[in-house]
Structure formats: structure tokens, C-alpha cells
C-alpha atoms as a PDB file:
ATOM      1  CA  UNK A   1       0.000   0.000   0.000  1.00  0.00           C
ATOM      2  CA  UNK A   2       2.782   2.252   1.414  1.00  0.00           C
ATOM      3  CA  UNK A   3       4.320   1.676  -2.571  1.00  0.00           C
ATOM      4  CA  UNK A   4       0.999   2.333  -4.351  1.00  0.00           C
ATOM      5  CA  UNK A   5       0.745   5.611  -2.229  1.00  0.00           C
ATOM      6  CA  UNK A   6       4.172   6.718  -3.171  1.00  0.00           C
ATOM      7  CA  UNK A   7       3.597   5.946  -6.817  1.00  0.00           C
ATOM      8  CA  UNK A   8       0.525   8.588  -6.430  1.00  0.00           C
ATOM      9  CA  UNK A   9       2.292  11.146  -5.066  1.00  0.00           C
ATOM     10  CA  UNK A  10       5.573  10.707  -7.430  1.00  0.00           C
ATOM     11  CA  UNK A  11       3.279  11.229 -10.332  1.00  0.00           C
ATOM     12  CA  UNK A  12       1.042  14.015  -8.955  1.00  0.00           C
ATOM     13  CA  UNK A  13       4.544  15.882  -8.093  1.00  0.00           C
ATOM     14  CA  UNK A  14       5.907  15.261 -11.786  1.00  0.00           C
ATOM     15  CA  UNK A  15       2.928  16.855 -13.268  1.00  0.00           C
ATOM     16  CA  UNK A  16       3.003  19.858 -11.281  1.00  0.00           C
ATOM     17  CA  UNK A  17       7.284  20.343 -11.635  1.00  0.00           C
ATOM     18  CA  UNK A  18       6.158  20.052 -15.393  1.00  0.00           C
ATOM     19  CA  UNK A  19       4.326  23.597 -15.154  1.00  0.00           C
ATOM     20  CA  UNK A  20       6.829  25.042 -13.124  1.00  0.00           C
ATOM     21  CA  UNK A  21       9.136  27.944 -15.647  1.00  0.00           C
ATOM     22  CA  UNK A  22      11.328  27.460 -17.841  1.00  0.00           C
ATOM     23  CA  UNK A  23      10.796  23.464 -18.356  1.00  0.00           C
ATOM     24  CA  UNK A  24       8.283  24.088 -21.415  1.00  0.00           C
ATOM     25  CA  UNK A  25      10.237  27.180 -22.185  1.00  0.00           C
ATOM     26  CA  UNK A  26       9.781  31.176 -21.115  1.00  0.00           C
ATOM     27  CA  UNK A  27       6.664  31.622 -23.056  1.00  0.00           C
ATOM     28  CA  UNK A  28       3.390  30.438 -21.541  1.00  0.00           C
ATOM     29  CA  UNK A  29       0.702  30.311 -23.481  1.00  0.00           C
ATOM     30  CA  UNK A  30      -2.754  29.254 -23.576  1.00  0.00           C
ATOM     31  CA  UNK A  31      -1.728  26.318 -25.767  1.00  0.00           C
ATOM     32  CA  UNK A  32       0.650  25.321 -24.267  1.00  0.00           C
ATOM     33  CA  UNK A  33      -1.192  25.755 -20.750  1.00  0.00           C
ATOM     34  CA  UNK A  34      -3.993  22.726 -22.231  1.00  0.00           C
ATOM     35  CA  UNK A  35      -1.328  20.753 -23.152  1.00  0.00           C
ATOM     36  CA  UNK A  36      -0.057  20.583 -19.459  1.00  0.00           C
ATOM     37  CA  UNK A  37      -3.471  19.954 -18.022  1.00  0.00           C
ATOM     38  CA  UNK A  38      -4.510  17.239 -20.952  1.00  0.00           C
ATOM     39  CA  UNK A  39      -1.291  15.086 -19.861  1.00  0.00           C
ATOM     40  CA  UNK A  40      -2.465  15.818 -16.017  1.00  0.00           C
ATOM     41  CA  UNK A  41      -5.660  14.434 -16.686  1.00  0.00           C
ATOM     42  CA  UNK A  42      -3.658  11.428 -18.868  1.00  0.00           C
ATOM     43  CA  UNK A  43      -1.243  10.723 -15.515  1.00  0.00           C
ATOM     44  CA  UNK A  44      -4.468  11.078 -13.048  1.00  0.00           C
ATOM     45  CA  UNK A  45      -6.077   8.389 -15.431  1.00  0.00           C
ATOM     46  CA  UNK A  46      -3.367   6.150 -15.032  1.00  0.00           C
ATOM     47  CA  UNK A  47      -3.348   6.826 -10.954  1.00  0.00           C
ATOM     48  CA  UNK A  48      -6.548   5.574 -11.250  1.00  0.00           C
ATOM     49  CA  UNK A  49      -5.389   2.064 -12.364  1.00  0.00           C
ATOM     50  CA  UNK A  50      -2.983   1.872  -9.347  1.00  0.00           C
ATOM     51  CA  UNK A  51      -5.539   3.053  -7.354  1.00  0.00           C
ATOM     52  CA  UNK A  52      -7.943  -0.140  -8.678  1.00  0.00           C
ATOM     53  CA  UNK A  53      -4.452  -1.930  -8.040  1.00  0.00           C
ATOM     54  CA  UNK A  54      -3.973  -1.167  -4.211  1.00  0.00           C
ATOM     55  CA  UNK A  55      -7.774  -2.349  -3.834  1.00  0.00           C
ATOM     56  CA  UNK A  56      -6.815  -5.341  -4.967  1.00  0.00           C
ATOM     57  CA  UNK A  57      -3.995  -6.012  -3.001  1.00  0.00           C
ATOM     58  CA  UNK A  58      -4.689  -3.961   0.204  1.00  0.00           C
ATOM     59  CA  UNK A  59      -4.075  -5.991   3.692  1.00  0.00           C
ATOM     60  CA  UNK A  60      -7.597  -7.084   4.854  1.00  0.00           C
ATOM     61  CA  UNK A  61      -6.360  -7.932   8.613  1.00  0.00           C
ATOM     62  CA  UNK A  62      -4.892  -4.360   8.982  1.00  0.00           C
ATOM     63  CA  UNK A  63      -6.090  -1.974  11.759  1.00  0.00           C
ATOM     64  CA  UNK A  64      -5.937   1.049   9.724  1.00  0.00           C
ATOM     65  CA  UNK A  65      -7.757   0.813   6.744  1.00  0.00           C
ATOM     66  CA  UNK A  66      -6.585   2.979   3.278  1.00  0.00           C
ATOM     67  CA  UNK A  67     -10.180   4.672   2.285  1.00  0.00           C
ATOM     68  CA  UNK A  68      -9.783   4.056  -1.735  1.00  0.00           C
ATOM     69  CA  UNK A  69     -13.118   5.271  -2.663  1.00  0.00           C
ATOM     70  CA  UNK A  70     -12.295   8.748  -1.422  1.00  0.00           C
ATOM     71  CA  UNK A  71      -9.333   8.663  -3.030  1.00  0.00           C
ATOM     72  CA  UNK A  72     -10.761   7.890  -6.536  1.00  0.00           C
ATOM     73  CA  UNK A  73     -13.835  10.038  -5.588  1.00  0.00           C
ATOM     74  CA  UNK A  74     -11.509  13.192  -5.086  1.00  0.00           C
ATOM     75  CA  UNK A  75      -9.483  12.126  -8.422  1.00  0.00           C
ATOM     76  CA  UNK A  76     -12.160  11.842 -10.243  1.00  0.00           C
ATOM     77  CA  UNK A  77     -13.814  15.308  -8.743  1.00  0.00           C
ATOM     78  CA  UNK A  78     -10.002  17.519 -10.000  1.00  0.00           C
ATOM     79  CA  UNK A  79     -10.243  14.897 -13.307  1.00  0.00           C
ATOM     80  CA  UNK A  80     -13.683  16.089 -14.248  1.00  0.00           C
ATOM     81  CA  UNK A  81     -12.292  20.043 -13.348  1.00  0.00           C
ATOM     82  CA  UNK A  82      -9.605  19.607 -15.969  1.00  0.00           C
ATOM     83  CA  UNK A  83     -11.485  18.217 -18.336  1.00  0.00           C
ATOM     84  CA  UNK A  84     -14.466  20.735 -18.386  1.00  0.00           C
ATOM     85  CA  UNK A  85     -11.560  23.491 -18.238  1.00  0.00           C
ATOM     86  CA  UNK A  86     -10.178  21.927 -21.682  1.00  0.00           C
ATOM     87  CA  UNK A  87     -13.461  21.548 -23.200  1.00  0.00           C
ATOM     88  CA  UNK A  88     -14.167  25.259 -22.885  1.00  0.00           C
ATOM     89  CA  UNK A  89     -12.709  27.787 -20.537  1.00  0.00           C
ATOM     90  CA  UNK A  90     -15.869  29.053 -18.454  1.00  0.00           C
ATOM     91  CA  UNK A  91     -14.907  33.251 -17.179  1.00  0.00           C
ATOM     92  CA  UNK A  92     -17.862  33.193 -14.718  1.00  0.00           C
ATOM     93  CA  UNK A  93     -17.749  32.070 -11.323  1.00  0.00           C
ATOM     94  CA  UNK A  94     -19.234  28.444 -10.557  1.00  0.00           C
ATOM     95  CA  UNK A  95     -19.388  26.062  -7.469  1.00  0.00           C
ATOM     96  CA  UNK A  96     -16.450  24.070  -6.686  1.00  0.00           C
ATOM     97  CA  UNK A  97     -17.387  20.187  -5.114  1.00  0.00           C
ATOM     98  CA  UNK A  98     -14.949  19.599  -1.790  1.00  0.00           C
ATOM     99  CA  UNK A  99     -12.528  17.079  -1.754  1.00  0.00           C
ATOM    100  CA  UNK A 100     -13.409  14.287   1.114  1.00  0.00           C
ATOM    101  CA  UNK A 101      -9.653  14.482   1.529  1.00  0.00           C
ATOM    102  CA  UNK A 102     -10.283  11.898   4.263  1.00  0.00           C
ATOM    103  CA  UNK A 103      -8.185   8.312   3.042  1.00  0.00           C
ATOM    104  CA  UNK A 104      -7.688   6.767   6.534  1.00  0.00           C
ATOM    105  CA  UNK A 105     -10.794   4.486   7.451  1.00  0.00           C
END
């Protein structure tokens, strides 16, 4: 579990050092803004098969339990948020869901 949680958090971290200057060049633009978010939304689709993975594989005897539906829930909520983003950019304000953020059981 401890492996499929590092494994999340390695590729979250190399998505966002992927937006950080001066790796995609000086000049942001919108272009090249959707291109960063579309592979995002590609690396938080295949998080999403690890995530299946752990599931799988998690210890049923353990104390502390990993809460996996959250964790896909609150993927799936930031997925959905990218993807509506690339579709069409929307100016006006709008509700944002919360994240359960809660992945101990």
C-alpha cells in the first residue's frame, strides 16, 4: 500500500514540476497551458489504475484501513475540473465540489 501511495504522489509531483518555468520554455501560453493539463488528466487516469491496483492487493487484517473510494472520488472530482476546463474555458464564477480528503478508514 505504502508503494501504491508513493507511486501517487511521485506522479502528482511530476505533473506539477512540469508547469513550473522554464521546463516548457519562457513563453506560456494558452496552448501550451492545455497541453499541461490534458497530460495531467492522462497521468491522473493512469493513478486511477494503481488506485484499482492497491484495492486489490490492500491488507484485509490491517487496523488502519486505506479509504480508496475517497481517493478515486476526489481524483475523479479535479479529473472532471480539468477536463471541463479543456473543453471550454468558463470566465464566470461556478461552485467548486470539496474534496473528502479523508483516506484513513
Amino acid at each position: 500500500m505504502k508503494n501504491i501511495l508513493f507511486l501517487v504522489i511521485a506522479l502528482l509531483s511530476s505533473a506539477s514540476i512540469a508547469h513550473t518555468e522554464g521546463i516548457y520554455g519562457e513563453t506560456r501560453d494558452y496552448h501550451n497551458e492545455k497541453e499541461i493539463l490534458a497530460r495531467i488528466d492522462f497521468e491522473l487516469h493512469a493513478i486511477e489504475k494503481l488506485i484499482r491496483e492497491g484495492k486489490k492487493r490492500r491488507n484485509a487484517g490491517s487496523r488502519v484501513k486505506f479509504n480508496y473510494p475517497n481517493l478515486s472520488h476526489d481524483l475523479n472530482v479535479i479529473r472532471h475540473g480539468i477536463q471541463q476546463y479543456l473543453k471550454k474555458p468558463n470566465r464566470e464564477p461556478r461552485k467548486i465540489k470539496p474534496l473528502r480528503g479523508d483516506y484513513i478508514r
